[in-house]
N, C-alpha and C. Protein backbone atom coordinates (compact mmCIF):
# COMPACT_ATOMS: atom_id res chain seq x y z
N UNK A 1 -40.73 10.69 22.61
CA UNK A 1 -39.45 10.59 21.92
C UNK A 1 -38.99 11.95 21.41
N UNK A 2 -37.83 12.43 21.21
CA UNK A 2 -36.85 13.64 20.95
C UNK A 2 -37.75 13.12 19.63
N UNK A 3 -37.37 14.81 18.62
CA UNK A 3 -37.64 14.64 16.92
C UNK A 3 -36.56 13.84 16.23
N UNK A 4 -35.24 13.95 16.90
CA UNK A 4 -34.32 13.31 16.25
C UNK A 4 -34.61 11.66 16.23
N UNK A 5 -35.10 11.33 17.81
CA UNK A 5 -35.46 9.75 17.39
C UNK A 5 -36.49 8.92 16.77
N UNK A 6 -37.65 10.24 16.81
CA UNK A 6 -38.71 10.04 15.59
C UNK A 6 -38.28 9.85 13.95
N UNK A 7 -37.28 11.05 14.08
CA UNK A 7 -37.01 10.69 12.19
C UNK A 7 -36.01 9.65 11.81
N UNK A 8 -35.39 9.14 12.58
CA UNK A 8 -34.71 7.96 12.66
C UNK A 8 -35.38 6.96 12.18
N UNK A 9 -36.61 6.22 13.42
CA UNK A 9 -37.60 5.73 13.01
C UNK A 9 -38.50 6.34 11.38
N UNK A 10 -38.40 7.12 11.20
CA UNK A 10 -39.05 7.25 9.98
C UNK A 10 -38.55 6.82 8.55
N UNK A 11 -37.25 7.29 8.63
CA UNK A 11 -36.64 7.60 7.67
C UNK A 11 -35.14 6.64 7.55
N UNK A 12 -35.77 5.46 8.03
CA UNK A 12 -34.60 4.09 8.11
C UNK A 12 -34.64 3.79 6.35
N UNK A 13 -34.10 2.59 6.45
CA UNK A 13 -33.63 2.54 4.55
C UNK A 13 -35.14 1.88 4.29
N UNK A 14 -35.93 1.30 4.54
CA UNK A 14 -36.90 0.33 4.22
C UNK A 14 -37.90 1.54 3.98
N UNK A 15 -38.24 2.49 4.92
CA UNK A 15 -39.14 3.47 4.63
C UNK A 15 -38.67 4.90 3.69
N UNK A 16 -37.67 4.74 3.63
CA UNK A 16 -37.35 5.95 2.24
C UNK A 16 -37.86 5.24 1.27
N UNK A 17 -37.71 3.66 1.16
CA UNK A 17 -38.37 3.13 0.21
C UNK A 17 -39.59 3.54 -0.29
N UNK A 18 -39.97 3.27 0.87
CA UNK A 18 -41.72 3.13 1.10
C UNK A 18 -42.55 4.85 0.99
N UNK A 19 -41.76 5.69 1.49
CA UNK A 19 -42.30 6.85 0.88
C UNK A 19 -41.84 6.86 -0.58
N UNK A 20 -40.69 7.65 -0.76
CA UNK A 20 -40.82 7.29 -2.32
C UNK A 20 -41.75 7.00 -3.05
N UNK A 21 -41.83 5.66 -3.09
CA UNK A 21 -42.44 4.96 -4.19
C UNK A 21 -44.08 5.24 -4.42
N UNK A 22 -44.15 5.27 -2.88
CA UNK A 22 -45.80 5.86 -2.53
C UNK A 22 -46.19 7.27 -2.27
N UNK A 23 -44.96 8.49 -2.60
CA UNK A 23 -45.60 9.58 -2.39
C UNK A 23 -46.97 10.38 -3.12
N UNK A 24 -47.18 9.71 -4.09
CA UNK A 24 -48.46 10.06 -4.93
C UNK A 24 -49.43 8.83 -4.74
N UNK A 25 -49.48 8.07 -4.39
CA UNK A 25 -50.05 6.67 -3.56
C UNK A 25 -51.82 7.59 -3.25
N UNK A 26 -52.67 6.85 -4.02
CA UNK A 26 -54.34 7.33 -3.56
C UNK A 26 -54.85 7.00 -2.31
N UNK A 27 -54.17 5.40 -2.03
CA UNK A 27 -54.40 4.62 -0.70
C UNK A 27 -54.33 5.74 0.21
N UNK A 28 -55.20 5.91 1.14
CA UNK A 28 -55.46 6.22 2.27
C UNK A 28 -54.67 6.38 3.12
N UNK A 29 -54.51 4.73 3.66
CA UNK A 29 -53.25 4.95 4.81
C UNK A 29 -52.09 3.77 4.12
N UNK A 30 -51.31 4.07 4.73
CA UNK A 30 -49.73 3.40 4.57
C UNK A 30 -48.93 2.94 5.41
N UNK A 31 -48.66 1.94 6.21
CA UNK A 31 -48.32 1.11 6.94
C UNK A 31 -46.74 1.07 6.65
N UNK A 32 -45.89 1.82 8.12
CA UNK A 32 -44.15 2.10 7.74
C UNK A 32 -43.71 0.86 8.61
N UNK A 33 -42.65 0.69 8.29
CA UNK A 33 -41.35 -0.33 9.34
C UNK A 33 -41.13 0.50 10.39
N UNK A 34 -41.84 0.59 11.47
CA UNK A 34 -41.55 1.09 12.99
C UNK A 34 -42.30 0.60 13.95
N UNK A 35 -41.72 0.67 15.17
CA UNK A 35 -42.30 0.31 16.17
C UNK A 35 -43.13 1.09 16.93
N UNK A 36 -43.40 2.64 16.49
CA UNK A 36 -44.11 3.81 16.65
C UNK A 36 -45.29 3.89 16.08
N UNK A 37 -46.50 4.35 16.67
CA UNK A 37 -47.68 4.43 16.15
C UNK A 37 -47.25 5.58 15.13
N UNK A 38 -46.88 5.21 13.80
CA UNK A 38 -46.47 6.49 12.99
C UNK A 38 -47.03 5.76 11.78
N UNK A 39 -48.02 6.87 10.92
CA UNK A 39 -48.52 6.08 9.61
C UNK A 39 -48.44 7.14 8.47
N UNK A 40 -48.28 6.82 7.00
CA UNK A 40 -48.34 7.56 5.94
C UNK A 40 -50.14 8.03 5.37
N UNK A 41 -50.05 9.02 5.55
CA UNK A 41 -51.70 9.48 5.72
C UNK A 41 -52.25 10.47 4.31
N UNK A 42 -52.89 9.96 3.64
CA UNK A 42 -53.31 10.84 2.63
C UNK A 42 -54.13 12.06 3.10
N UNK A 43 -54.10 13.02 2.55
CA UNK A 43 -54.33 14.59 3.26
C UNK A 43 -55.98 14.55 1.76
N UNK A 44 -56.50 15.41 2.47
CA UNK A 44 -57.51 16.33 1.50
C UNK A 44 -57.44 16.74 0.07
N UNK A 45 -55.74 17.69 -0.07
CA UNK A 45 -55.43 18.17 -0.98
C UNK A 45 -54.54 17.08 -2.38
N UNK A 46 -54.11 15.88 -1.82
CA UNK A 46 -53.62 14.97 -2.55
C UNK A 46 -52.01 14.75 -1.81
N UNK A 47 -51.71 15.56 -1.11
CA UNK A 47 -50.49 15.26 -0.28
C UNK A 47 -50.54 14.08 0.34
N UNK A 48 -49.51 13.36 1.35
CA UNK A 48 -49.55 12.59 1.95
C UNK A 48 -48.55 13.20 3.22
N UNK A 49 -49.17 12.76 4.72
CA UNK A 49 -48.54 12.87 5.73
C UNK A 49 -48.02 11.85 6.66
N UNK A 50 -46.65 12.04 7.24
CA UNK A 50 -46.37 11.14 7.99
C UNK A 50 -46.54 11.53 9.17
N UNK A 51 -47.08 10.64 9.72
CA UNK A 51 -48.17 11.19 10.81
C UNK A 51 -48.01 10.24 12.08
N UNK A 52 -47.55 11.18 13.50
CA UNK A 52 -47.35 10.52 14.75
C UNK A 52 -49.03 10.14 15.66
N UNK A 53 -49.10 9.18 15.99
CA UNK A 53 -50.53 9.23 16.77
C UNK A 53 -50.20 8.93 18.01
N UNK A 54 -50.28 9.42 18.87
CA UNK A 54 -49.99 9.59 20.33
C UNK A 54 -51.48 9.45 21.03
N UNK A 55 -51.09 8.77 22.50
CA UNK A 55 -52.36 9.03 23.33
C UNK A 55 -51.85 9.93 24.59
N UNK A 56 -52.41 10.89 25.06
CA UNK A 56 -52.37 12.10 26.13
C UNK A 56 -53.56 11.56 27.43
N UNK A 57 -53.41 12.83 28.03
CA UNK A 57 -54.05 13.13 29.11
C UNK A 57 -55.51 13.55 28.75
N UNK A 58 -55.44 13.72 27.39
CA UNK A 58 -56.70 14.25 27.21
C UNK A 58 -58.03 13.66 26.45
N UNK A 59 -56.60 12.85 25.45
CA UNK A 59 -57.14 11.95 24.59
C UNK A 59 -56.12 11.14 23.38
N UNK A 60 -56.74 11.39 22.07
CA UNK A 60 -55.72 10.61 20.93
C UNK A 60 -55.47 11.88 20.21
N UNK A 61 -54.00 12.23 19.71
CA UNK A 61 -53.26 13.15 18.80
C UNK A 61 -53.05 12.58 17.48
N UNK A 62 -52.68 13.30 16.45
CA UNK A 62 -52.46 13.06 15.45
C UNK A 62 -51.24 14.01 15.26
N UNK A 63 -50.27 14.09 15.14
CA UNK A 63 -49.15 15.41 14.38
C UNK A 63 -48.15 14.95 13.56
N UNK A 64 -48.11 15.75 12.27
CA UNK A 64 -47.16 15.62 11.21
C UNK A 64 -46.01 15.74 11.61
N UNK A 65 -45.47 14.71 11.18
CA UNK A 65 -44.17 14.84 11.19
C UNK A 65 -42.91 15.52 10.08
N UNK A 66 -43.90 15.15 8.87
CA UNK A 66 -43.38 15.56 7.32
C UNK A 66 -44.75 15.24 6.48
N UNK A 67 -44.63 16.15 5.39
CA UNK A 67 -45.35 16.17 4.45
C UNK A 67 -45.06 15.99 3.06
N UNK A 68 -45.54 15.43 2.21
CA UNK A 68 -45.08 14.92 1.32
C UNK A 68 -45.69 15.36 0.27
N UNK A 69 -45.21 16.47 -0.36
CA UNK A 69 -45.82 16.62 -2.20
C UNK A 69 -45.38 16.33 -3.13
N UNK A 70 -45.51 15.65 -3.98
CA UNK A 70 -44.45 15.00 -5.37
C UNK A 70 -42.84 14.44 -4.83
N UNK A 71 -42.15 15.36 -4.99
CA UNK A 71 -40.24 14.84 -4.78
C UNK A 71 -40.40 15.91 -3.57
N UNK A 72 -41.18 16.37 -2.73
CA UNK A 72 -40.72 17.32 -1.81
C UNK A 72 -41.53 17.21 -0.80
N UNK A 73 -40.33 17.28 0.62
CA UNK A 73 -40.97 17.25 1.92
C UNK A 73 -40.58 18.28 2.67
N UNK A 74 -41.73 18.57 3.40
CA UNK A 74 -41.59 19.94 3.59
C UNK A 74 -41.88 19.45 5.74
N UNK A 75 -41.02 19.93 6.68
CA UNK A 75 -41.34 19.84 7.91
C UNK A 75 -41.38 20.43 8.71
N UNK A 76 -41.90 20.49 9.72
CA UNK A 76 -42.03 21.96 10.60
C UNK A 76 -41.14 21.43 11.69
N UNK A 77 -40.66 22.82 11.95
CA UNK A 77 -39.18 23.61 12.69
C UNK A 77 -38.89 22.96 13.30
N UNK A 78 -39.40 21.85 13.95
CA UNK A 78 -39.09 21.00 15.52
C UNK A 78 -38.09 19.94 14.30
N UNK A 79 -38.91 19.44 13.32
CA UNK A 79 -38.02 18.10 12.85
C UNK A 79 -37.21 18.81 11.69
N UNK A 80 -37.65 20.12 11.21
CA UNK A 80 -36.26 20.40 9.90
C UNK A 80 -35.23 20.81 10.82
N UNK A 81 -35.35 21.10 12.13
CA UNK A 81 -34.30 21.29 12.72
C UNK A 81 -32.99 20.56 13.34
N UNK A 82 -33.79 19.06 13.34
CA UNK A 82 -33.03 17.94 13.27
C UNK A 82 -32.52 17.00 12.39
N UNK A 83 -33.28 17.53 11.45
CA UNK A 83 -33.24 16.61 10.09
C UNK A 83 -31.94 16.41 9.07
N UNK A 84 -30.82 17.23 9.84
CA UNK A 84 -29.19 17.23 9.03
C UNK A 84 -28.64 16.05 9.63
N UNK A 85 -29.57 15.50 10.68
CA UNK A 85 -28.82 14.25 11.17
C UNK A 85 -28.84 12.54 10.93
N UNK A 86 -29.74 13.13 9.78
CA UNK A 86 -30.56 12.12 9.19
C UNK A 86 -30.37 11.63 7.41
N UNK A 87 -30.82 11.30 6.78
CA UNK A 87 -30.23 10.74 5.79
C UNK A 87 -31.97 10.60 5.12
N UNK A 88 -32.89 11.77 4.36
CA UNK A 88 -33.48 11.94 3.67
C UNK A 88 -33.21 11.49 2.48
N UNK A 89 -33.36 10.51 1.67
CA UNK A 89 -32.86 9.94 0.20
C UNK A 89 -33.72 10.58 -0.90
N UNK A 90 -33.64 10.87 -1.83
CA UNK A 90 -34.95 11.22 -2.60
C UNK A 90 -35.44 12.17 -3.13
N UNK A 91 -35.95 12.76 -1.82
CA UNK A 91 -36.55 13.81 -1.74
C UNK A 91 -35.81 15.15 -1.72
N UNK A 92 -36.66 15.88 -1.79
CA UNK A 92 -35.98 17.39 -1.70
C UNK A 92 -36.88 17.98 -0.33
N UNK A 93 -35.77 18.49 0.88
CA UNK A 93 -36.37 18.81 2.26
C UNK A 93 -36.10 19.93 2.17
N UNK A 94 -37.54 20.69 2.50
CA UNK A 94 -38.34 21.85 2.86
C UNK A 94 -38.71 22.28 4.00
N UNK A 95 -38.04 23.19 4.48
CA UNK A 95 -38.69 24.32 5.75
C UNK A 95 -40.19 24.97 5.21
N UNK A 96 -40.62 25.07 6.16
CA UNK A 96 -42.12 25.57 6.14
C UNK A 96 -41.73 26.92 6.78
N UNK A 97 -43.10 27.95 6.31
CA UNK A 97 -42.37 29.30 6.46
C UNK A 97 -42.60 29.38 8.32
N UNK A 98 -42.49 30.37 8.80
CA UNK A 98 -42.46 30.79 10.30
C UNK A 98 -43.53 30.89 10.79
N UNK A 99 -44.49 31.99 9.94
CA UNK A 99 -45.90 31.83 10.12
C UNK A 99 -46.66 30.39 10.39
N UNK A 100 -46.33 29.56 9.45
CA UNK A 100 -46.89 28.27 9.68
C UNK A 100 -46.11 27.27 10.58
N UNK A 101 -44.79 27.61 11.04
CA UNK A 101 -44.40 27.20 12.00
C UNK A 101 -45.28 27.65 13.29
N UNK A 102 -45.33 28.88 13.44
CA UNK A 102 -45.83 29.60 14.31
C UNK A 102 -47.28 29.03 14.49
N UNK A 103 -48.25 29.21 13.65
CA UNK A 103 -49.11 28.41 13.60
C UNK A 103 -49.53 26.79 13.96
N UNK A 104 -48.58 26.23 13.87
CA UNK A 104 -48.41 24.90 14.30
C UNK A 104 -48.02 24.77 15.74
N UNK A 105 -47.03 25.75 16.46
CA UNK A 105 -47.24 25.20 17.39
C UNK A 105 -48.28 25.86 18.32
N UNK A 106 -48.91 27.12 17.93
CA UNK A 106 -49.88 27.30 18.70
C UNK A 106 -51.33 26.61 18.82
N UNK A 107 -51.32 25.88 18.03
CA UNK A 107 -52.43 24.83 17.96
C UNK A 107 -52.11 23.71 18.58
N UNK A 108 -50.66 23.21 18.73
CA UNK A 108 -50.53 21.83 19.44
C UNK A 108 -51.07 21.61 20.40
N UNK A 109 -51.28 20.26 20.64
CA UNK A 109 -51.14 19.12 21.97
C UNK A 109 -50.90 20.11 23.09
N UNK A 110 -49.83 20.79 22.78
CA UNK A 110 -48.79 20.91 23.85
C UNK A 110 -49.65 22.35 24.39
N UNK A 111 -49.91 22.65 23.44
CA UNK A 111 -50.78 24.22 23.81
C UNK A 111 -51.80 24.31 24.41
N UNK A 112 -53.02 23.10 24.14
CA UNK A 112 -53.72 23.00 24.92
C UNK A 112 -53.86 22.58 26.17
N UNK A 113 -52.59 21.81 26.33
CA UNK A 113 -52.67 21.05 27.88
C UNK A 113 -51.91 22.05 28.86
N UNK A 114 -51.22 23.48 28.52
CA UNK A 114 -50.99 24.53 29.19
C UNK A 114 -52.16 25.61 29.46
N UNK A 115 -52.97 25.61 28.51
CA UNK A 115 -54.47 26.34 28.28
C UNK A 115 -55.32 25.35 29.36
N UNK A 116 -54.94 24.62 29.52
CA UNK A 116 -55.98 23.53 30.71
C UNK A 116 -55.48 24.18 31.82
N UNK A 117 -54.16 24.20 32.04
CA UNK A 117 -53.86 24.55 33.13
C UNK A 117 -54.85 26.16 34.23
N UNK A 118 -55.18 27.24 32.97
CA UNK A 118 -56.18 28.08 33.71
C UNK A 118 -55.05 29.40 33.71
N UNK A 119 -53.76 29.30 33.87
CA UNK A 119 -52.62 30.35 34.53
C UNK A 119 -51.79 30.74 33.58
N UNK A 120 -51.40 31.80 33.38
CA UNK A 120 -50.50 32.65 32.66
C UNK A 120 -49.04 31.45 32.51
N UNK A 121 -48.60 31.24 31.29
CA UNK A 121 -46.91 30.49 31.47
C UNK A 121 -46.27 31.20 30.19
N UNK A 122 -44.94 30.55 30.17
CA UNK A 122 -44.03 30.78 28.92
C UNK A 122 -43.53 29.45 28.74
N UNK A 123 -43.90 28.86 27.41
CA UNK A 123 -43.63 27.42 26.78
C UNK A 123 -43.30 27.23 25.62
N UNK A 124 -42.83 26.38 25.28
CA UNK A 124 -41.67 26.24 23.73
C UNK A 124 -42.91 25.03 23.16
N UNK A 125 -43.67 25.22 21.92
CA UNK A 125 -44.23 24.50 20.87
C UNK A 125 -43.81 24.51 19.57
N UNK A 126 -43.32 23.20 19.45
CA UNK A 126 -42.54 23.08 17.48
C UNK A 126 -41.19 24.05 17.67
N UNK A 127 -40.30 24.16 18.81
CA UNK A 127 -39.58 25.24 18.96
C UNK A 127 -40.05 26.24 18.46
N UNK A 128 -41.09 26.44 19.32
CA UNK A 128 -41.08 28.53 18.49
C UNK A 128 -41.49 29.07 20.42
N UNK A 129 -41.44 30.13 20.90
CA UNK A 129 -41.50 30.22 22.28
C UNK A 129 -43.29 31.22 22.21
N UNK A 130 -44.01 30.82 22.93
CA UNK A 130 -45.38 30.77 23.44
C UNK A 130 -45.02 31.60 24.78
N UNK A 131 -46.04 32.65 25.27
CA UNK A 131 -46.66 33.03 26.16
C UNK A 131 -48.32 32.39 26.31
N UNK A 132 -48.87 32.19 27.48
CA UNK A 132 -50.24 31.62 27.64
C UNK A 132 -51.02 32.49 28.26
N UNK A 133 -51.73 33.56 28.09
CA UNK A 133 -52.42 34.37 29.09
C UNK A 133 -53.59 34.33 29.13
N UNK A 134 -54.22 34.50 30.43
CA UNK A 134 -55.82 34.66 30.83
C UNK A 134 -56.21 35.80 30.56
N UNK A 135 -56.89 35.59 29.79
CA UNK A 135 -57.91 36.94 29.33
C UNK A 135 -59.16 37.21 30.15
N UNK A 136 -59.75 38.63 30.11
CA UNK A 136 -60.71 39.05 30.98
C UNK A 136 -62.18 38.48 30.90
N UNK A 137 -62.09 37.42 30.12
CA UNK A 137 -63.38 36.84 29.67
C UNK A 137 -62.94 35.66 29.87
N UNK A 138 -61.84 35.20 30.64
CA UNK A 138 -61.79 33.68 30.91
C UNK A 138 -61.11 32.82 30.19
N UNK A 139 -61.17 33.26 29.20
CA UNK A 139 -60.21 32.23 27.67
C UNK A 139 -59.29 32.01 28.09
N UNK A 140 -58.45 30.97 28.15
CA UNK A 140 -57.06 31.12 27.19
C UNK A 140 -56.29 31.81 26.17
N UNK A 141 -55.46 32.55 25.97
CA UNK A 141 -55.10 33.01 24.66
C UNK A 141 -53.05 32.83 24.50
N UNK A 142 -52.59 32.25 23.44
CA UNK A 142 -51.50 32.29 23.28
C UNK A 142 -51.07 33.43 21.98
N UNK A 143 -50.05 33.79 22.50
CA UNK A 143 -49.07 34.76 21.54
C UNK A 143 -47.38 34.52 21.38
N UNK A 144 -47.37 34.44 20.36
CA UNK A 144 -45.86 33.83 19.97
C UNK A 144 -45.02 35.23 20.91
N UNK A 145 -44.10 34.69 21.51
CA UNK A 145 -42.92 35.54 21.79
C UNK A 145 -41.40 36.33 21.10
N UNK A 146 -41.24 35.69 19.68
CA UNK A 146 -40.15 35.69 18.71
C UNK A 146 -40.27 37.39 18.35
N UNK A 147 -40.49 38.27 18.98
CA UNK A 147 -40.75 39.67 18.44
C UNK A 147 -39.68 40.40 18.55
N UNK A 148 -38.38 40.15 18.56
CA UNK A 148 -37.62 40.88 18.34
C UNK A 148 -36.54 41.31 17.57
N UNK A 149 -37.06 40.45 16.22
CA UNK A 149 -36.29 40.50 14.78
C UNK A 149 -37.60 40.79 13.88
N UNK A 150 -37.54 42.34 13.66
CA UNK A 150 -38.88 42.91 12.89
C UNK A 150 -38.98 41.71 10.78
N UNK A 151 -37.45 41.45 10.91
CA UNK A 151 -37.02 40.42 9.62
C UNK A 151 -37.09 38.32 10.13
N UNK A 152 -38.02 38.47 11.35
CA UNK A 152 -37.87 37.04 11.31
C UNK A 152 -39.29 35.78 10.88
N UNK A 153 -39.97 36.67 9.79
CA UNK A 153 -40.89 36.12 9.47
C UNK A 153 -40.69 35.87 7.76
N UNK A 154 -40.45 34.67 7.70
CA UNK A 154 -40.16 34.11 6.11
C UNK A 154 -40.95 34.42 5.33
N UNK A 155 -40.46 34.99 4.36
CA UNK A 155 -41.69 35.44 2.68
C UNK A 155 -42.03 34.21 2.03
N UNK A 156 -41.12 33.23 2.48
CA UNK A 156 -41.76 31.58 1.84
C UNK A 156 -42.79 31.18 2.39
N UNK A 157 -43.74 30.94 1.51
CA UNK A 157 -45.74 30.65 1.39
C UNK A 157 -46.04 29.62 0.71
N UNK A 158 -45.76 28.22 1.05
CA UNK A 158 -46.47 27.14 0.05
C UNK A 158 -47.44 26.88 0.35
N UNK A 159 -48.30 27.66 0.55
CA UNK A 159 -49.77 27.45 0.10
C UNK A 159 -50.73 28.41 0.20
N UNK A 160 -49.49 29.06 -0.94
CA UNK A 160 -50.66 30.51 -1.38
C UNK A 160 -50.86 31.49 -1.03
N UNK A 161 -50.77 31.48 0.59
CA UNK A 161 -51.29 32.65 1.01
C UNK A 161 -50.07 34.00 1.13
N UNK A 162 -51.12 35.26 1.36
CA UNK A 162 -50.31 36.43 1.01
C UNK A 162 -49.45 36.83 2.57
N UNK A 163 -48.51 37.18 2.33
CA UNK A 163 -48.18 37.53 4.05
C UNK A 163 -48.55 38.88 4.43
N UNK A 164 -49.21 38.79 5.16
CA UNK A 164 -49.28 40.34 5.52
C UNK A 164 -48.94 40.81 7.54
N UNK A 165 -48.07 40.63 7.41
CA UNK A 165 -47.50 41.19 8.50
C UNK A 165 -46.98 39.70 9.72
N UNK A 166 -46.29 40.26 10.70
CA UNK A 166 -45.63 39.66 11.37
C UNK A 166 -46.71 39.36 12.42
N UNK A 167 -47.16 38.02 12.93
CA UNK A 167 -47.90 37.25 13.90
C UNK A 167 -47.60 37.89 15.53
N UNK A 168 -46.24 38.39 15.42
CA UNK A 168 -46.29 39.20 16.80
C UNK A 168 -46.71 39.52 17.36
N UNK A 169 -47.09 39.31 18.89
CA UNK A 169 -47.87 40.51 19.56
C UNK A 169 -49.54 39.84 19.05
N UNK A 170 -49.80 39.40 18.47
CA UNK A 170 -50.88 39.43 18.61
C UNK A 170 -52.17 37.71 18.73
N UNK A 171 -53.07 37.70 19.35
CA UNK A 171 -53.57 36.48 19.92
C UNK A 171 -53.87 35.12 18.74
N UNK A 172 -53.26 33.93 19.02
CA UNK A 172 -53.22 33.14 17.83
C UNK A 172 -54.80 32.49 17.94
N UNK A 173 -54.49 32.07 19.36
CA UNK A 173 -55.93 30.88 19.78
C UNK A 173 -56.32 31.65 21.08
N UNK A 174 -57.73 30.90 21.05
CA UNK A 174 -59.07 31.46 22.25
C UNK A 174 -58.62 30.19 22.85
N UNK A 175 -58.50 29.61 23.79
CA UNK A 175 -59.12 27.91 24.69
C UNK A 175 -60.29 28.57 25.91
N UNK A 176 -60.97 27.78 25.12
CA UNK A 176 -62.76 28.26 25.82
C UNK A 176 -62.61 26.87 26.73
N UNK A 177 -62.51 27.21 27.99
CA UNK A 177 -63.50 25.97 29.17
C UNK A 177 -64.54 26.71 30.10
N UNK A 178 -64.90 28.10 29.97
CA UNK A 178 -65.94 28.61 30.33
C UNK A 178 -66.78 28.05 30.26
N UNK A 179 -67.68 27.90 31.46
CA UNK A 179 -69.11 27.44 31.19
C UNK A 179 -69.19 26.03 30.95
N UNK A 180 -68.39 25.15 31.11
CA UNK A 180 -68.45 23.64 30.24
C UNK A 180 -67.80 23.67 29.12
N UNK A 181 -67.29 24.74 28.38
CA UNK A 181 -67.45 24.76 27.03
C UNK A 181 -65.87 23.87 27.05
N UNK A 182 -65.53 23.22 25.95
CA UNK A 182 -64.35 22.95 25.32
C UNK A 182 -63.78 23.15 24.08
N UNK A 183 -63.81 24.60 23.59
CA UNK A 183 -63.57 25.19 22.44
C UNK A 183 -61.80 25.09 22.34
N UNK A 184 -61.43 25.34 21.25
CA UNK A 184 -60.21 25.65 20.70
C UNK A 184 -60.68 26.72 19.29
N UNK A 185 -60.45 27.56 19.62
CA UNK A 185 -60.88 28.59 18.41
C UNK A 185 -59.51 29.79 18.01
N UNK A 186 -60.04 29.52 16.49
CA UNK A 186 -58.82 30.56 16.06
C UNK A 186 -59.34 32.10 16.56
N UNK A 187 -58.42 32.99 15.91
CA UNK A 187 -58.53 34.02 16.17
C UNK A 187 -58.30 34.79 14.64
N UNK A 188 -58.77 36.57 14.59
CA UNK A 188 -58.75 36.93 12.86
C UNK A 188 -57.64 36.42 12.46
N UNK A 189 -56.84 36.97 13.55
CA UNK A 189 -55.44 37.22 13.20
C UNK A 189 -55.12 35.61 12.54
N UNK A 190 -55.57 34.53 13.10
CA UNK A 190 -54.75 33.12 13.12
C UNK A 190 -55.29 32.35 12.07
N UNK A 191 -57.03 33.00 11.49
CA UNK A 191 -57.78 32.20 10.57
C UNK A 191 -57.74 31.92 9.38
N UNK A 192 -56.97 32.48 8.54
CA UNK A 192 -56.75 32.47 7.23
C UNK A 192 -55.78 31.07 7.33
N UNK A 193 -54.62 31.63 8.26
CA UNK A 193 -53.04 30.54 7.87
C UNK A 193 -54.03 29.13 8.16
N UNK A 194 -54.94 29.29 9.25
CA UNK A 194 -54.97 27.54 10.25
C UNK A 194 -56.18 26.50 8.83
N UNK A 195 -57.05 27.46 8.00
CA UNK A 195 -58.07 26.87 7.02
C UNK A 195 -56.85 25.73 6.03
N UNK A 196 -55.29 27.08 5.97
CA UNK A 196 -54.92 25.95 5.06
C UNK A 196 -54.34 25.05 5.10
N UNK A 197 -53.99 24.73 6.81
CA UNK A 197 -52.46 24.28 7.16
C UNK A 197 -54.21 22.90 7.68
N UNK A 198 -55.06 23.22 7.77
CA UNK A 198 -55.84 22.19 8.60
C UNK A 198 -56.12 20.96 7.31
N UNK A 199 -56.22 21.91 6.07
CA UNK A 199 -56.67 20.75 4.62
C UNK A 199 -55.07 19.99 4.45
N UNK A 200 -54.00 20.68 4.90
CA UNK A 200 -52.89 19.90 4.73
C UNK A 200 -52.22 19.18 5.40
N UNK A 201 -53.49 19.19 6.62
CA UNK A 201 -53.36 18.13 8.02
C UNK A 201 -51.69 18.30 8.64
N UNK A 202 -51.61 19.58 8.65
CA UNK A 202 -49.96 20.48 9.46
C UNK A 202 -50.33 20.77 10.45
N UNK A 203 -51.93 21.06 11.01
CA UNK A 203 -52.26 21.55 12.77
C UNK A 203 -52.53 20.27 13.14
N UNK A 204 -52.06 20.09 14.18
CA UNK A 204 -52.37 18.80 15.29
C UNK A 204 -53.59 18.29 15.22
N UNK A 205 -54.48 17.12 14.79
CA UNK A 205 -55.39 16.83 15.26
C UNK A 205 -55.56 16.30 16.41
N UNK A 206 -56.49 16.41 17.17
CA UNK A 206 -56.98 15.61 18.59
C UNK A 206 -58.27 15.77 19.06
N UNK A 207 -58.51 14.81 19.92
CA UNK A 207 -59.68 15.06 20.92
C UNK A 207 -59.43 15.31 21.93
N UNK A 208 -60.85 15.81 22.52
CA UNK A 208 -60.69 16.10 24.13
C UNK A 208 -61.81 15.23 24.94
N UNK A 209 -60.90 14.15 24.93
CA UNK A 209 -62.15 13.15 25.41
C UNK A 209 -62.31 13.30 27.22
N UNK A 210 -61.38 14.06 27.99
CA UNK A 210 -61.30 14.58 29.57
C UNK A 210 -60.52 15.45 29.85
N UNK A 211 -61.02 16.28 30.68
CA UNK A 211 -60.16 17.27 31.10
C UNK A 211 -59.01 16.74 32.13
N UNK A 212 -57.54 17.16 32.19
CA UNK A 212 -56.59 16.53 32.88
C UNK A 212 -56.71 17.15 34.26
């Protein structure tokens, strides 16, 4: 489904309810009015996520759709980008900074099943634009492409961390299938942002239950 027909489904009148009332909610999980495997998911940190579960080629996904802290939801670039078309009640809607956009989509679904592929591409994750290159040791490695606005990396940080420089140019993720292996590994550059965006359940979860 497009993001626009996901937040539709999300964010009908019965489930503005239902977040709302439950955004500080201890319960675990939260059961919405849709016909989409989409559930309200308590995070680590005390947040709650609304959360798509998809099945792939590879296996079962998990990806946020919105996140929920107190009166504020905060969503990454694919759905705040659609989200003027929609009718958020409530809440107060939040862009997530670039970095953690950036971060998000180099971890997706979508990233790894181009990293399967073995071959150099150029691919759009969470709208942000991806290069995929083979490295001399076999890996996978992706690098955001957005490098040509030295001002297009947001000073907005909700969660803490310090910015220190623009993600450009340099390698986000390893995808290890060398040898048998089935790694997904950060990189220096990528490890700080992915520790916090992973407790706030913002990177994709999944398995890799077969290779496609």
């Amino acid at each position: 489904m497009k993001p626009i027909e996901l937040l539709k489904e999300v964010f009908n009148i019965t489930n503005n309810d239902i977040l709302w009332k439950n955004r500080n909610s201890s319960t675990d999980i939260i059961a919405l009015d849709t016909d989409e495997n989409i559930r309200f998911k308590l995070n680590s940190q005390g947040g709650r996520n609304i959360e798509l579960m998809t099945f792939s080629q590879v296996g079962v996904s998990y990806r946020t759709i919105a996140l929920v802290e107190n009166n504020e939801i905060y969503l990454p670039k694919e759905f705040y980008e659609a989200s003027n078309q929609i009718n958020i009640r409530w809440f107060t809607k939040k862009e997530l900074s670039e970095e953690h956009n950036i971060i998000i989509g180099a971890f997706s679904l979508k990233s790894l099943i181009y990293s399967m592929q073995g071959q150099d591409a150029d691919y759009s994750s969470n709208n942000i634009d991806f290069e995929m290159v083979k490295a001399f040791d076999g890996t996978m490695q992706n690098f955001t492409k957005i490098n040509e606005n030295p001002f297009s990396i947001s000073s907005m940080n909700i969660l803490g961390l310090s910015n220190d420089g623009s993600l450009n140019g340099k390698p986000l993720v390893s995808f290890d299938f060398t040898n048998g292996n089935s790694g997904v590994n950060p990189t220096r550059t990528s490890h700080s942002f992915l520790v916090e965006l992973v407790k706030k359940r913002l990177v994709e979860i999944y398995t890799i239950e077969q290779m496609p």
